[in-house]
Every structure is written in structure tokens, then in C-alpha cells.
Protein backbone atom coordinates (compact mmCIF):
# COMPACT_ATOMS: atom_id res chain seq x y z
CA UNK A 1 25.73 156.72 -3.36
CA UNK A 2 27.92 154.48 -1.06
CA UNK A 3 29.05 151.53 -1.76
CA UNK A 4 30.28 148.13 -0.09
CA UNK A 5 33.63 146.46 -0.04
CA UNK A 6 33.15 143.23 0.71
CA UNK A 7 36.06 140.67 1.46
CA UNK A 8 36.12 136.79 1.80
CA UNK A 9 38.04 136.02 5.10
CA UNK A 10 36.72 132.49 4.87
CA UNK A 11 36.80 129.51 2.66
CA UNK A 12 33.29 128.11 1.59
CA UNK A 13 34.92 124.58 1.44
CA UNK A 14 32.84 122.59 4.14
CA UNK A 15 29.62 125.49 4.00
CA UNK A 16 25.61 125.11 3.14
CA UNK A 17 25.56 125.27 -0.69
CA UNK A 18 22.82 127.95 -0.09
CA UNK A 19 26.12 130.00 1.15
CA UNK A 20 28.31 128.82 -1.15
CA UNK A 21 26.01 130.38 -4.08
CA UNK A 22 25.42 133.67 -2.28
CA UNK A 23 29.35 133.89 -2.25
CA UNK A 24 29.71 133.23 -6.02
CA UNK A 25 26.61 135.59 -6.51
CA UNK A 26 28.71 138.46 -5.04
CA UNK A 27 31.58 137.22 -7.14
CA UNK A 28 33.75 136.01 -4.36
CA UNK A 29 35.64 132.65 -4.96
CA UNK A 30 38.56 132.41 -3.14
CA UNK A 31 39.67 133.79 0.21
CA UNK A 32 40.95 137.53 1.00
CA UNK A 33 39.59 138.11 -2.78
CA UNK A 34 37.60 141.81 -2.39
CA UNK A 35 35.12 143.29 -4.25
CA UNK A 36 33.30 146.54 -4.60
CA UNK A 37 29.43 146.09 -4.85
CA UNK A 38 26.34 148.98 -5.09
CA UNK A 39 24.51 149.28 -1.55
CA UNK A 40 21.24 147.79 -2.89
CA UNK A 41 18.44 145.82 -0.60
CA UNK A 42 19.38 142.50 -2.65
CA UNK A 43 23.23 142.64 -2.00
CA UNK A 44 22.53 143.21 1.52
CA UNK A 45 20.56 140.05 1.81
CA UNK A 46 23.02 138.26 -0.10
CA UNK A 47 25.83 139.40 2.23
CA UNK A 48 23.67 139.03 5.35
CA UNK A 49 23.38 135.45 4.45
CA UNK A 50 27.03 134.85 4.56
CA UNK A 51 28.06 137.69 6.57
CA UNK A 52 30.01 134.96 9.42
CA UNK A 53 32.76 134.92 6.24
CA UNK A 54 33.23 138.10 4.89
CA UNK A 55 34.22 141.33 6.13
CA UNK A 56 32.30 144.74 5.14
CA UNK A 57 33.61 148.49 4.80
CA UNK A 58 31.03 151.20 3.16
CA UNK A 59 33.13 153.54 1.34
CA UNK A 60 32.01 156.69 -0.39
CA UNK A 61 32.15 156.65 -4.30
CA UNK A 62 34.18 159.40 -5.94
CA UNK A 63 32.47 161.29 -8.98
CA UNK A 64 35.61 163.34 -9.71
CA UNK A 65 35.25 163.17 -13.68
């Protein structure tokens, strides 16, 4: 299954609360912090809500063990 990297490049100070709690949803908080999130439908609403301050990458997850 792929997943999503998902990076803050912007700082919520000054944005819609609505945007503000998708960011903290996705457990982003402060600027250039990254994380890696399951490609589900309600991610990708949450990120296409906020998707003017974060960057995306799909990477491939490795099942190695």
C-alpha cells in the first residue's frame, strides 16, 4: 500500500482555524516538520484542505521483515 509524506512548508499562524485543525489532525505543528501518513480517502481530504501549505511525496512502503 503507498503511503504519503506530507511536510509543513508553511506556518498556520494567521490561517482559518478550520486549517489550523486539519494541520494538527495530520499531526503537523510546526514548519518543515514531516510525517508519514496511510493513503486513505479521509487523509486526503484532510490534506486537500490545507494542501496551499504542505508539500506531498507518495512513497512505496517496504515489507522487508
Amino acid at each position: 500500500m503507498k503511503q504519503l509524506k506530507v511536510t509543513l512548508k508553511r506556518s498556520p499562524i494567521g490561517s482559518k482555524p478550520v486549517h489550523r485543525e486539519n494541520l494538527h489532525g495530520l499531526g503537523l505543528n510546526h514548519p518543515n516538520q514531516t510525517r508519514v501518513l496511510e493513503n486513505t480517502p479521509a487523509i486526503r481530504g484532510m490534506i486537500k484542505k490545507v494542501i496551499h501549505m504542505v508539500e506531498v511525496e507518495e512513497i512505496e512502503e517496504n515489507n522487508n521483515g
